[in-house]
Protein backbone atom coordinates (compact mmCIF):
# COMPACT_ATOMS: atom_id res chain seq x y z
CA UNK A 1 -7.01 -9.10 -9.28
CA UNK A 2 -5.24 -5.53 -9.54
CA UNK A 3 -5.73 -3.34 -7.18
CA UNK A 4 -5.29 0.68 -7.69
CA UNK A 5 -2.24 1.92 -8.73
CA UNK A 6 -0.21 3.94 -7.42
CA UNK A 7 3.47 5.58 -9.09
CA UNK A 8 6.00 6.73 -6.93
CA UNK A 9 8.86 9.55 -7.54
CA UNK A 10 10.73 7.08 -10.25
CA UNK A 11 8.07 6.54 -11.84
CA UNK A 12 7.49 3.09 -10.62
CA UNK A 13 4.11 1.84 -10.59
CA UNK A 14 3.28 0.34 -7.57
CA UNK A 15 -0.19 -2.12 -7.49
CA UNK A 16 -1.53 -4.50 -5.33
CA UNK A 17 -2.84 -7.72 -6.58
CA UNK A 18 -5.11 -8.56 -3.76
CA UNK A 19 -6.18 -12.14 -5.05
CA UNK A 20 -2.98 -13.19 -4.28
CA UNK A 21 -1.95 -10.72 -1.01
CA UNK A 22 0.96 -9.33 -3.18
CA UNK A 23 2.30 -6.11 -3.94
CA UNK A 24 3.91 -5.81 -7.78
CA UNK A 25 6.78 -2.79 -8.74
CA UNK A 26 6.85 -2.32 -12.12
CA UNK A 27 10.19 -0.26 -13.56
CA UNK A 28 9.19 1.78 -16.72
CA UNK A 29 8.73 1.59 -19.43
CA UNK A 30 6.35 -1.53 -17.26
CA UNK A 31 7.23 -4.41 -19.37
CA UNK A 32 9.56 -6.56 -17.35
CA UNK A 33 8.14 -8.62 -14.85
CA UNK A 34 7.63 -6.54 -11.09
CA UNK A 35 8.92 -6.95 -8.12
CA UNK A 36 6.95 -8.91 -5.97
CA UNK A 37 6.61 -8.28 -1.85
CA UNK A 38 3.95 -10.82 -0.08
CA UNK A 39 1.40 -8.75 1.66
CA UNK A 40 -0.49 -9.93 5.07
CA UNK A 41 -4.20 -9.59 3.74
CA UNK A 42 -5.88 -9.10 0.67
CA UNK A 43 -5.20 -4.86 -0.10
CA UNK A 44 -7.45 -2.75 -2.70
CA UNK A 45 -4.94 0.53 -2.34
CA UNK A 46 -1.51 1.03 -1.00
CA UNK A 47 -0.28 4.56 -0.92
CA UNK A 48 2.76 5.70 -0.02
CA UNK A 49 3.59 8.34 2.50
CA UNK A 50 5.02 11.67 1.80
CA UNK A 51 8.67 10.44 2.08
CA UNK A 52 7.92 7.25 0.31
CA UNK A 53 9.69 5.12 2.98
CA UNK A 54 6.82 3.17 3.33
CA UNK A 55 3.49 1.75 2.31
CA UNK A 56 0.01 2.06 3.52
CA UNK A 57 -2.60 -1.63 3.08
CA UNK A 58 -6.13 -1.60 3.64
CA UNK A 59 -6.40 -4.91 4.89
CA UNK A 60 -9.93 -5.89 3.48
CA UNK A 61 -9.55 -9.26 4.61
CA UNK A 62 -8.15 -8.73 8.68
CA UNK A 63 -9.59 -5.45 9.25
CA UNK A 64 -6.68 -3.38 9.83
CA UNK A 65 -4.15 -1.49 8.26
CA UNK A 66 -0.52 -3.00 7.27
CA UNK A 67 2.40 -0.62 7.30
CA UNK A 68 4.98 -2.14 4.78
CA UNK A 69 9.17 -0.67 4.21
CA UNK A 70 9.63 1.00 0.71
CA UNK A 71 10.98 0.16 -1.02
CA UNK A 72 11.68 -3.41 -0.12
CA UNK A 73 8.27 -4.37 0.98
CA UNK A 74 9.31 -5.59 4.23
CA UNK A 75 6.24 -6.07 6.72
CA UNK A 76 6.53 -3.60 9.64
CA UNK A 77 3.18 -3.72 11.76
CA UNK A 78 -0.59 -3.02 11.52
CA UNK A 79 -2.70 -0.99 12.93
CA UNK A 80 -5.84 -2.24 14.61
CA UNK A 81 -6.79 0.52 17.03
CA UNK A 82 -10.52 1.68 16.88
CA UNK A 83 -10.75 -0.77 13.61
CA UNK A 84 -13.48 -3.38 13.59
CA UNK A 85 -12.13 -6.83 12.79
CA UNK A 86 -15.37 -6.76 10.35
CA UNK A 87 -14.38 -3.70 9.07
CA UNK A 88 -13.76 -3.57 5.32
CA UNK A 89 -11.04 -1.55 4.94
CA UNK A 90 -10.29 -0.22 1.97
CA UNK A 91 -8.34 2.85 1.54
CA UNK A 92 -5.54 4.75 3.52
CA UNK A 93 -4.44 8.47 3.62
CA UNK A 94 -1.11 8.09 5.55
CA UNK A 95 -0.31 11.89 4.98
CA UNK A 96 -2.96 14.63 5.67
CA UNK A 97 -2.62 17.61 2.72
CA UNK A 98 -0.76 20.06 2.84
CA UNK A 99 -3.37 23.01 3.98
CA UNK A 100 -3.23 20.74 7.20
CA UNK A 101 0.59 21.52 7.74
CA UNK A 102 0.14 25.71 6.88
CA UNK A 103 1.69 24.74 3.28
């Protein structure tokens, strides 16, 4: 089941498939099959960060959220701290905007 894509600065779309705890790069023009990263928990949204060197989960399934290399899509950690293990988490914002940083 697709999650919500995202596209990075190639143009690659990047989705999670959270039936099957995977995260799928499609190359344009999108018709050749992705590349495929296994992801720890079952992810709605993974946004990248500002330099796009890595990739935001919302584990929906552990609670937490699972920091991944990118691209690559090498697990690096999750963050747990102040999450509930209930807690359905579903989105990240790994970057605050720009007003936040005087831009």
């Amino acid at each position: 089941m697709p999650g919500v894509p995202v596209f990075d600065a190639a143009d690659n779309l990047i989705i999670s498939d959270w039936g099957n705890r995977t995260l799928d790069v499609f190359a344009p023009p999108y018709t050749s099959a992705p590349t495929t990263s296994h992801l720890m928990g079952e992810a709605i949204w993974c946004p990248l960060d500002r330099p796009q060197q890595h990739i935001y989960c919302g584990d929906a399934g552990h609670g937490s959220i699972d920091v991944y290399a990118y691209p690559g899509g090498a697990y690096l950690y999750s963050y747990t701290a102040d999450l509930s293990a209930s807690a359905l988490v579903t989105g990240v914002a790994p970057d605050p905007p720009a007003s936040y940083w005087g831009r």
